[in-house]
N, C-alpha and C. Protein backbone atom coordinates (compact mmCIF):
# COMPACT_ATOMS: atom_id res chain seq x y z
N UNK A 1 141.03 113.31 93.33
CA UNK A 1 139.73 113.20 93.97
C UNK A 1 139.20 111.80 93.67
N UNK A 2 138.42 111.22 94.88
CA UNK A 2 137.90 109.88 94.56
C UNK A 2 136.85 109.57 93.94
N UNK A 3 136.42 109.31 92.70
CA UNK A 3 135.28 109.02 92.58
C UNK A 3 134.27 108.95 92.99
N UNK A 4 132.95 109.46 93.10
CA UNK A 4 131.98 109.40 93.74
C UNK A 4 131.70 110.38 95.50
N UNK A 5 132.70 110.83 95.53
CA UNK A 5 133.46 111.94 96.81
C UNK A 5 132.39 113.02 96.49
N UNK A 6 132.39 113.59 95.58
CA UNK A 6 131.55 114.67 95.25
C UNK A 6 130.38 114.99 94.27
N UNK A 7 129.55 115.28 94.33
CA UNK A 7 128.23 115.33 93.45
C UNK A 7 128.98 116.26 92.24
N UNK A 8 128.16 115.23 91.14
CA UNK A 8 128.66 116.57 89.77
C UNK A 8 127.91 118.20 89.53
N UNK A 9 127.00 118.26 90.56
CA UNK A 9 126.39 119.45 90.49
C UNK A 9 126.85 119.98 91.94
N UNK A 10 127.42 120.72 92.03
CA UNK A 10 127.99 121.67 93.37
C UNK A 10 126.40 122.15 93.97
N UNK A 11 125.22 122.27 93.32
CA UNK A 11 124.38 123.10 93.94
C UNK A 11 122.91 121.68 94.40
N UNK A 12 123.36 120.95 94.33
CA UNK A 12 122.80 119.90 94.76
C UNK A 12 122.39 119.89 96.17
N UNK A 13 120.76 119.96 96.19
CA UNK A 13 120.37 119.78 98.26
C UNK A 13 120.38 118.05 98.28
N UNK A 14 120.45 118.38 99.52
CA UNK A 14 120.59 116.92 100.51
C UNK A 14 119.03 116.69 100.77
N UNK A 15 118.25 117.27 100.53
CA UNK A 15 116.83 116.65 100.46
C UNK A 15 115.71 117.98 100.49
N UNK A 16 114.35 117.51 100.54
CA UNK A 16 113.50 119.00 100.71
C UNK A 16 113.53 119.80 101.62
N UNK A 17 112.99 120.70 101.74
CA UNK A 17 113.42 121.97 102.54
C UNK A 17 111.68 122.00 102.99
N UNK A 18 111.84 121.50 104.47
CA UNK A 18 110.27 121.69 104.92
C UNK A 18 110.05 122.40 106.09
N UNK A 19 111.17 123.57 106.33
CA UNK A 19 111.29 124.60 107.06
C UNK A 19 111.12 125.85 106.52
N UNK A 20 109.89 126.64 106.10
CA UNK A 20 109.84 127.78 105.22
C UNK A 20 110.81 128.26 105.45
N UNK A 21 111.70 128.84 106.72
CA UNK A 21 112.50 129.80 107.20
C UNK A 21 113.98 129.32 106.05
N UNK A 22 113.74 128.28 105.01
CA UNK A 22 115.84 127.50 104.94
C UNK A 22 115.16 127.98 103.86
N UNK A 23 114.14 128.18 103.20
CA UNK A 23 113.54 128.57 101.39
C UNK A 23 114.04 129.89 101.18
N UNK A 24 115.02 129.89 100.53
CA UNK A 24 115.19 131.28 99.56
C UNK A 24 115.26 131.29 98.20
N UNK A 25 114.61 132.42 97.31
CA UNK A 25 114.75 132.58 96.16
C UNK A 25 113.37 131.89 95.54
N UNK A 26 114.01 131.91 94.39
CA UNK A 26 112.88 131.22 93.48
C UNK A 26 111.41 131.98 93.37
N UNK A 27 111.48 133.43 93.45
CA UNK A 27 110.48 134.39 94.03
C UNK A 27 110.11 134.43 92.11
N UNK A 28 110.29 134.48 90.86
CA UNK A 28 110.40 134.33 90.07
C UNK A 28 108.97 132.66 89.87
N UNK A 29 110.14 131.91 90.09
CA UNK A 29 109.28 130.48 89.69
C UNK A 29 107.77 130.29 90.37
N UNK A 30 107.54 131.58 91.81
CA UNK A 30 106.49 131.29 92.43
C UNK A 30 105.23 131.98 92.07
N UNK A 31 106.45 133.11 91.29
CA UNK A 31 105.13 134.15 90.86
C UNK A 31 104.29 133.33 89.46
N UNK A 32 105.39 132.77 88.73
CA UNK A 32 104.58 131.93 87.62
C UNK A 32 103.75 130.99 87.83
N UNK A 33 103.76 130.56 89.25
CA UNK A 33 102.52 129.41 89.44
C UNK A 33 101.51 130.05 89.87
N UNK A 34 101.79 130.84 90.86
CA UNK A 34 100.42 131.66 91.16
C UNK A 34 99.79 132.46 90.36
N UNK A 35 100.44 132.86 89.36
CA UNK A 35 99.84 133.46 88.40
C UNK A 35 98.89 133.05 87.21
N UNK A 36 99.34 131.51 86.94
CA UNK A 36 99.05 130.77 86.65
C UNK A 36 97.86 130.18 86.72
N UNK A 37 97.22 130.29 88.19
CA UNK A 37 96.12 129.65 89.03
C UNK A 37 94.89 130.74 88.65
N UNK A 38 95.35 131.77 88.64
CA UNK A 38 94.64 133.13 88.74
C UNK A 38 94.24 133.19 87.58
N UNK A 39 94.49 132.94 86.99
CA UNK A 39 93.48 133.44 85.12
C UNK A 39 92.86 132.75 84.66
N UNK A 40 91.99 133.28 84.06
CA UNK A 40 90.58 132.70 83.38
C UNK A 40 90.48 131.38 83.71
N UNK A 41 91.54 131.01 82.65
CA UNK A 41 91.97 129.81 82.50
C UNK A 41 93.01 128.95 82.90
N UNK A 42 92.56 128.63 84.28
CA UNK A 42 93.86 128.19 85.02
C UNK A 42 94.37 126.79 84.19
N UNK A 43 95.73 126.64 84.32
CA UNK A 43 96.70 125.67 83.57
C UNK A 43 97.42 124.60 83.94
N UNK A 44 97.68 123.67 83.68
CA UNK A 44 98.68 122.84 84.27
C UNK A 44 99.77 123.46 83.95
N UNK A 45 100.73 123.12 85.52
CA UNK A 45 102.24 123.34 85.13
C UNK A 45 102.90 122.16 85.84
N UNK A 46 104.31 122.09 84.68
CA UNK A 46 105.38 120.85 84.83
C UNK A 46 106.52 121.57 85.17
N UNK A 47 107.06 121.14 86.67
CA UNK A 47 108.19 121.56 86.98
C UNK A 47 109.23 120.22 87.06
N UNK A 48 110.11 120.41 85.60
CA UNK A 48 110.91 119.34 85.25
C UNK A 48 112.28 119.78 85.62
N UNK A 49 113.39 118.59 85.65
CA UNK A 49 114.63 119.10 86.07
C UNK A 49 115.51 117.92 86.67
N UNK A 50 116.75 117.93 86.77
CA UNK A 50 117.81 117.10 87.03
C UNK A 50 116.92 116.34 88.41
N UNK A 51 117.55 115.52 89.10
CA UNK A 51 117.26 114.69 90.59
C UNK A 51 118.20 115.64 91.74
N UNK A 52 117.14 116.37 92.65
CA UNK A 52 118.55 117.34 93.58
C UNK A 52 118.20 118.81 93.41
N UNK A 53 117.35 119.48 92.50
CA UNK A 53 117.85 120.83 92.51
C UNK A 53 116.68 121.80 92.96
N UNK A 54 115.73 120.71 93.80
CA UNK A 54 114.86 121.73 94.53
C UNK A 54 113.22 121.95 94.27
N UNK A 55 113.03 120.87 93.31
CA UNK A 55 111.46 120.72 92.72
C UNK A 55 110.39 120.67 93.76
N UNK A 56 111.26 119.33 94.82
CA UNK A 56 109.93 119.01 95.87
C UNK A 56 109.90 120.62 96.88
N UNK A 57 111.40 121.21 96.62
CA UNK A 57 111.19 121.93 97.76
C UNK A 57 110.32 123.53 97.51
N UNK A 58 110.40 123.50 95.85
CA UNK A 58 109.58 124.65 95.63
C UNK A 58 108.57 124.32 95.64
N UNK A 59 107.76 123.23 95.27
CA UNK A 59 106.17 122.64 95.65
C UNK A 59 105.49 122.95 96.78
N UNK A 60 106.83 122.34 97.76
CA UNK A 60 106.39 122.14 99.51
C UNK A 60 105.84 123.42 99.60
N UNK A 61 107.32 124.69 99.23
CA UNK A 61 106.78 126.21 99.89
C UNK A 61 105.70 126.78 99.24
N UNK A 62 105.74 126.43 97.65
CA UNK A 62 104.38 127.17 97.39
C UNK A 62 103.08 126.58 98.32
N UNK A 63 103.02 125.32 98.50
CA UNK A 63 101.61 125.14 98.91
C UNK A 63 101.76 125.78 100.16
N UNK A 64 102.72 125.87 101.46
CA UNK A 64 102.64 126.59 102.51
C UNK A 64 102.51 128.44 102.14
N UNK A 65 102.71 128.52 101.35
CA UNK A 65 103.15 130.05 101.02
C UNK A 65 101.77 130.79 100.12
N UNK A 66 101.20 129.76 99.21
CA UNK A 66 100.18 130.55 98.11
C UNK A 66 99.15 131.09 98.53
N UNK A 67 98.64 131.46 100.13
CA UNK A 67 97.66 132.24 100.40
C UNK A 67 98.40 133.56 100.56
N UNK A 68 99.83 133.63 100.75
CA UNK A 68 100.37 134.93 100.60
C UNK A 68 100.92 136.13 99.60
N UNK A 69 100.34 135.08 98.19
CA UNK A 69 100.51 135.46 96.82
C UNK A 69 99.71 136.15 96.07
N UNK A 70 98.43 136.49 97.49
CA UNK A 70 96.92 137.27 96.68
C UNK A 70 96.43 136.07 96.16
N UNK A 71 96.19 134.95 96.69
CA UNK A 71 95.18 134.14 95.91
C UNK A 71 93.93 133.75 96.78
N UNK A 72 92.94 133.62 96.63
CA UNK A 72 91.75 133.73 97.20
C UNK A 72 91.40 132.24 98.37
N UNK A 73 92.06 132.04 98.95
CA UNK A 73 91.61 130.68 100.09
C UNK A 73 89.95 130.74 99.80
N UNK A 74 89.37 130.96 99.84
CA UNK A 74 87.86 130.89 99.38
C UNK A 74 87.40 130.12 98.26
N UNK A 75 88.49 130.54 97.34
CA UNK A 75 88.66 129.85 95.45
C UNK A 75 89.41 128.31 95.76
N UNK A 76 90.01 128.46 96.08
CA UNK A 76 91.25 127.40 95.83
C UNK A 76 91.63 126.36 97.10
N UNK A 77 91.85 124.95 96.78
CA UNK A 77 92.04 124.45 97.53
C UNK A 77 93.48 123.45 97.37
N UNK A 78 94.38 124.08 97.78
CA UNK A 78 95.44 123.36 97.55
C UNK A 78 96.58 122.63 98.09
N UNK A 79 96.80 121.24 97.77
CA UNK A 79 97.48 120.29 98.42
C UNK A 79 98.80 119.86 97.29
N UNK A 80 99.65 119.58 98.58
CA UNK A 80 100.48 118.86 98.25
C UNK A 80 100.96 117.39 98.07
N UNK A 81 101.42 116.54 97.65
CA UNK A 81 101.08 114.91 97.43
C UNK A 81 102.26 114.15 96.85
N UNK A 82 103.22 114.24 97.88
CA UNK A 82 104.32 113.34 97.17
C UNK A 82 103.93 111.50 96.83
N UNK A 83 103.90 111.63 95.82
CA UNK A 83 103.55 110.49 94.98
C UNK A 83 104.13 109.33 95.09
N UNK A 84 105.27 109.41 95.82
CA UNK A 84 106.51 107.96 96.21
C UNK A 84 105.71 107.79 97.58
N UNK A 85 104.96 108.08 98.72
CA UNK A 85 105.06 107.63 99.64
C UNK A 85 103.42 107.16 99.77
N UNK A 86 102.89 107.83 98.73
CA UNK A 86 101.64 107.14 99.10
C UNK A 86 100.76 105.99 98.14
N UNK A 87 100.11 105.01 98.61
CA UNK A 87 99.31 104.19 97.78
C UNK A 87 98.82 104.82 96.74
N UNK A 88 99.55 104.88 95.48
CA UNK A 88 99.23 105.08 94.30
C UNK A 88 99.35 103.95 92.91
N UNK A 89 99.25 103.12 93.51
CA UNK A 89 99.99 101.38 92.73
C UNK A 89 98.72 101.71 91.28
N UNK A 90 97.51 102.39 91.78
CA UNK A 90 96.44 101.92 90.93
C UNK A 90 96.30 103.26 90.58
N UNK A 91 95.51 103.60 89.34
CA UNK A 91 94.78 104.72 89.05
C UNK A 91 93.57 105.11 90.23
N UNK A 92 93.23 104.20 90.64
CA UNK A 92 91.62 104.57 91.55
C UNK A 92 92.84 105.00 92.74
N UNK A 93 93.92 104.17 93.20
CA UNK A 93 94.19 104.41 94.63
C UNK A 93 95.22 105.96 94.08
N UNK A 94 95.11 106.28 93.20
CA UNK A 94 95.41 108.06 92.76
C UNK A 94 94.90 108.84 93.54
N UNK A 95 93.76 108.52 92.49
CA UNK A 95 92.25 109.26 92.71
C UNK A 95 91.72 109.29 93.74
N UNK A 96 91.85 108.38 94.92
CA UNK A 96 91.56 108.52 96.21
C UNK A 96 92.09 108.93 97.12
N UNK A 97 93.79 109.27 97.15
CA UNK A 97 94.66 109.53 97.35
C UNK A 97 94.59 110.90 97.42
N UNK A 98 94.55 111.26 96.13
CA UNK A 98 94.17 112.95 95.38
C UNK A 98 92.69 113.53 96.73
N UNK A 99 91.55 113.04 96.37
CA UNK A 99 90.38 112.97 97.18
C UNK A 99 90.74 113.24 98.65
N UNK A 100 91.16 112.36 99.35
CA UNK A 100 91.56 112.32 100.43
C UNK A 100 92.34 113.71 100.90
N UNK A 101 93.84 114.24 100.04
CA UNK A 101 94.37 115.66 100.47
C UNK A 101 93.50 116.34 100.35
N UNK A 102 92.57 116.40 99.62
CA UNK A 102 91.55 117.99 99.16
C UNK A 102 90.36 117.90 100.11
N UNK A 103 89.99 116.50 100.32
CA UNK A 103 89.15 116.86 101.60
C UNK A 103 89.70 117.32 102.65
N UNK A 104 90.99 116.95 103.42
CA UNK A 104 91.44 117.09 104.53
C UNK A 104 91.75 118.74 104.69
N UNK A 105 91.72 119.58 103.62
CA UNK A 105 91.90 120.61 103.58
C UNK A 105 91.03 121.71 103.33
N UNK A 106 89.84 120.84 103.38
CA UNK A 106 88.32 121.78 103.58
C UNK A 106 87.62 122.45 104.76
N UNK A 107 87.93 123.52 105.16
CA UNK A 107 87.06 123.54 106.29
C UNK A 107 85.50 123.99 106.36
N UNK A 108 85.11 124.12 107.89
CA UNK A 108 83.78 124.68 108.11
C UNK A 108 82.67 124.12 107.10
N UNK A 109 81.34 124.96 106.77
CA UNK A 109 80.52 124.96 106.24
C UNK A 109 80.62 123.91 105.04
N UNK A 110 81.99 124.79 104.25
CA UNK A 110 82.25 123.98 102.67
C UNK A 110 81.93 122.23 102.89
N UNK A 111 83.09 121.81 103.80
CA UNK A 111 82.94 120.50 103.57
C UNK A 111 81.98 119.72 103.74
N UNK A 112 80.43 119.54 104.16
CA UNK A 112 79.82 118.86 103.87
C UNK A 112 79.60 118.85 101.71
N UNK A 113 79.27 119.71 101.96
CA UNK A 113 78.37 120.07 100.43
C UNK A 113 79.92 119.33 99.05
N UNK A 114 80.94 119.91 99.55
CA UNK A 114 82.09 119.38 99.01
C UNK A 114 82.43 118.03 99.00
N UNK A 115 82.23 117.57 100.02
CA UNK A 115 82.54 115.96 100.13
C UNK A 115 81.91 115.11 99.77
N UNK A 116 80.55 115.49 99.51
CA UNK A 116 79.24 114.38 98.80
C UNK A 116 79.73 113.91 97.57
N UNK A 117 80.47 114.90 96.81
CA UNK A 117 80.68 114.85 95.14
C UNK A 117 82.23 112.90 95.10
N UNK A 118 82.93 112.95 96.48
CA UNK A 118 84.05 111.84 96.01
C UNK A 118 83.67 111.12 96.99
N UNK A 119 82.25 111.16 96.84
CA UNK A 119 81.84 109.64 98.00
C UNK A 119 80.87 108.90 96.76
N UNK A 120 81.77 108.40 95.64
CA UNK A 120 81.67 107.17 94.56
C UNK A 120 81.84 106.25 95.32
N UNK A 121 81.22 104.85 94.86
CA UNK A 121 81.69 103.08 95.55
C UNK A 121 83.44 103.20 94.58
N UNK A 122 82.99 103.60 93.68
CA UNK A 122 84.71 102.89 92.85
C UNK A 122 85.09 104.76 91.98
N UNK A 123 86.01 105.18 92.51
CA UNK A 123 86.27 106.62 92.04
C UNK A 123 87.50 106.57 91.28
N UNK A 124 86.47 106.45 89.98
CA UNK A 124 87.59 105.86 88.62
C UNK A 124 87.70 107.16 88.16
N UNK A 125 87.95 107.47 86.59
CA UNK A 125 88.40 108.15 86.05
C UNK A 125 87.16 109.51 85.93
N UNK A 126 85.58 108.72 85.63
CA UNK A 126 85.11 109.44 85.17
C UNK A 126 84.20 110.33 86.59
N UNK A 127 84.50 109.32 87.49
CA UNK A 127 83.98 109.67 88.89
C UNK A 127 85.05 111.14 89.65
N UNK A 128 85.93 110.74 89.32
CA UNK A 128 86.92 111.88 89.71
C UNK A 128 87.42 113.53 88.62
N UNK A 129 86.98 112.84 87.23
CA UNK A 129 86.12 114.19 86.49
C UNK A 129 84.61 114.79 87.19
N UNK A 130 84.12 114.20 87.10
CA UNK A 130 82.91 114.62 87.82
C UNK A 130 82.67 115.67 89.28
N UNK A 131 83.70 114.95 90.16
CA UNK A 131 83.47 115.42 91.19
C UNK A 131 84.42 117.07 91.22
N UNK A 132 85.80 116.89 90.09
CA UNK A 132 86.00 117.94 90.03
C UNK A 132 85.15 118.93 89.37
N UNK A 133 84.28 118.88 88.23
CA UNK A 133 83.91 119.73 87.68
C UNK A 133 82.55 120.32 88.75
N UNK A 134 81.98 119.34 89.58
CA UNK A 134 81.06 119.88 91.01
C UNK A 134 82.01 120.67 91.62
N UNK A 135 82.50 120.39 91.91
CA UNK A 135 84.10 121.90 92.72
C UNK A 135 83.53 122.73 92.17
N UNK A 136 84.42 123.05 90.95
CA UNK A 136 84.30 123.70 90.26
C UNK A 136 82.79 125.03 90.27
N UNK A 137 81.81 124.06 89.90
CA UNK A 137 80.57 124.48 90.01
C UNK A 137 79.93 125.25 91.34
N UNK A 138 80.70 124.74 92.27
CA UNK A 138 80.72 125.46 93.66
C UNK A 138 81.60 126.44 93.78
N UNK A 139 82.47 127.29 93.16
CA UNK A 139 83.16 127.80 92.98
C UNK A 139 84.65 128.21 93.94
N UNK A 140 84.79 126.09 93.80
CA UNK A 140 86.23 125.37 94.31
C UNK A 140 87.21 124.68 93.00
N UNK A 141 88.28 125.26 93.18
CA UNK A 141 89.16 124.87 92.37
C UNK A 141 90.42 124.13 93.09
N UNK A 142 90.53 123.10 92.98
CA UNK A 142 91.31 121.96 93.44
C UNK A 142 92.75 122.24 92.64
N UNK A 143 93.89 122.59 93.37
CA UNK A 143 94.55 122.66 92.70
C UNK A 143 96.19 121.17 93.67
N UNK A 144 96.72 120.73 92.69
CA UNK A 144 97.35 119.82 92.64
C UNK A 144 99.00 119.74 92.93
N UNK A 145 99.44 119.98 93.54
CA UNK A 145 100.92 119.81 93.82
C UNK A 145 101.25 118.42 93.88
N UNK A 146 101.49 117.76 92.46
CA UNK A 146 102.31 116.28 92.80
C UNK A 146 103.36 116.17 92.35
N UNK A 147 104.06 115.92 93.37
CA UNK A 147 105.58 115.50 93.82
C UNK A 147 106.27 114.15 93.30
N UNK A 148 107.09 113.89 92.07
CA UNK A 148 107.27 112.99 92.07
C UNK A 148 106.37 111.89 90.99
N UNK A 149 106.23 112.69 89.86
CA UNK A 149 105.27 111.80 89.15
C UNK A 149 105.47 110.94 88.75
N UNK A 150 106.73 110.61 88.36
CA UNK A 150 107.27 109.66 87.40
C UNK A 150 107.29 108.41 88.53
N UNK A 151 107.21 108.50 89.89
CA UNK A 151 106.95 107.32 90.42
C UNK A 151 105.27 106.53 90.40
N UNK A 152 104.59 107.77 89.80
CA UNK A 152 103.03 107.07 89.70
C UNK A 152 102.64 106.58 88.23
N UNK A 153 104.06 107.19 87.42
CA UNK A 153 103.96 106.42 86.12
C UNK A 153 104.17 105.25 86.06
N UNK A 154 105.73 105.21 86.57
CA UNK A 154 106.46 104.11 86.63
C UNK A 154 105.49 102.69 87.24
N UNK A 155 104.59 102.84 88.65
CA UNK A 155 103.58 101.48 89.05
C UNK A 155 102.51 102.02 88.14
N UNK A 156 102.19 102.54 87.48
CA UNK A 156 100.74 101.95 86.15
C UNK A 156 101.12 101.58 85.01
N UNK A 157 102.94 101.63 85.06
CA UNK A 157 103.57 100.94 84.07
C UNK A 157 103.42 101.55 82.38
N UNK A 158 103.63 102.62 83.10
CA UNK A 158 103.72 103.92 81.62
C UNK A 158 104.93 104.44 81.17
N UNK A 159 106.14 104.06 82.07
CA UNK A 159 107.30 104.30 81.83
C UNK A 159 108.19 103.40 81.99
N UNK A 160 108.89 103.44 81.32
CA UNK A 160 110.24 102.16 81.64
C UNK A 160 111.26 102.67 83.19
């Protein structure tokens, strides 16, 4: 066999899966995020793992899929945000970045009252605490699917 002919992981995809209908499995890994979201104290979660084995593609489906998990669309507002393709060079162009999916995914009534809170001149660190904990207070919880972090480490120069 020639070198480089074949991937060393046989179960390796050829890229994300942004056809719900090609997603199987992982009914396990989905219940732990949604479950996750749902208690008291909702949590961050890190879905770590080789390059290839399906991270972006379980992200993609949960965010298409998590109103079918019993979670409250009323509560929760959640986006997805692959981190390689968008202006994220800066912490603010994050944070605006971030801002930008969660508005676009507000409808009706909510979004005025919602959108006042990330209309800062400069939506730094403490501006984008803020506006989440107003969510919050409205009883919106912003929840975060980012894709790809280590590329928003890598330009603020947190990782080698």
């Amino acid at each position: 066999m020639t070198s480089g002919a074949l991937p060393a992981n046989p179960f390796v995809a050829a890229g994300m899966i942004e056809d719900p209908r090609l997603f199987v499995g992982r009914k396990d890994e989905l219940h732990v995020i949604a479950s996750r979201m749902k208690g008291d104290q909702p949590t961050s979660i890190n879905i770590v793992g080789e390059k290839h084995i399906g991270k972006s593609s379980l992200l993609h489906y949960f965010v298409l899929t998590w109103q079918q998990r019993g979670l409250d669309p009323n509560r929760y507002v959640v986006i997805y945000l692959p981190l390689r393709g968008v202006d994220c060079q800066t912490e603010t162009g994050f944070y605006e970045a971030v801002a930008e999916g969660l508005l676009s995914h507000v409808q009706g009534w909510q979004q005025r009252s919602l959108q006042n809170c990330w209309k800062s001149k400069l939506l730094n660190r403490q501006a984008f605490s803020d506006a989440v904990k107003e969510w919050k207070q409205q009883g919106k919880l912003p929840v975060l699917c980012l894709d790809d972090f280590e590329s928003l480490l890598k330009y603020l120069g947190l990782t080698h």
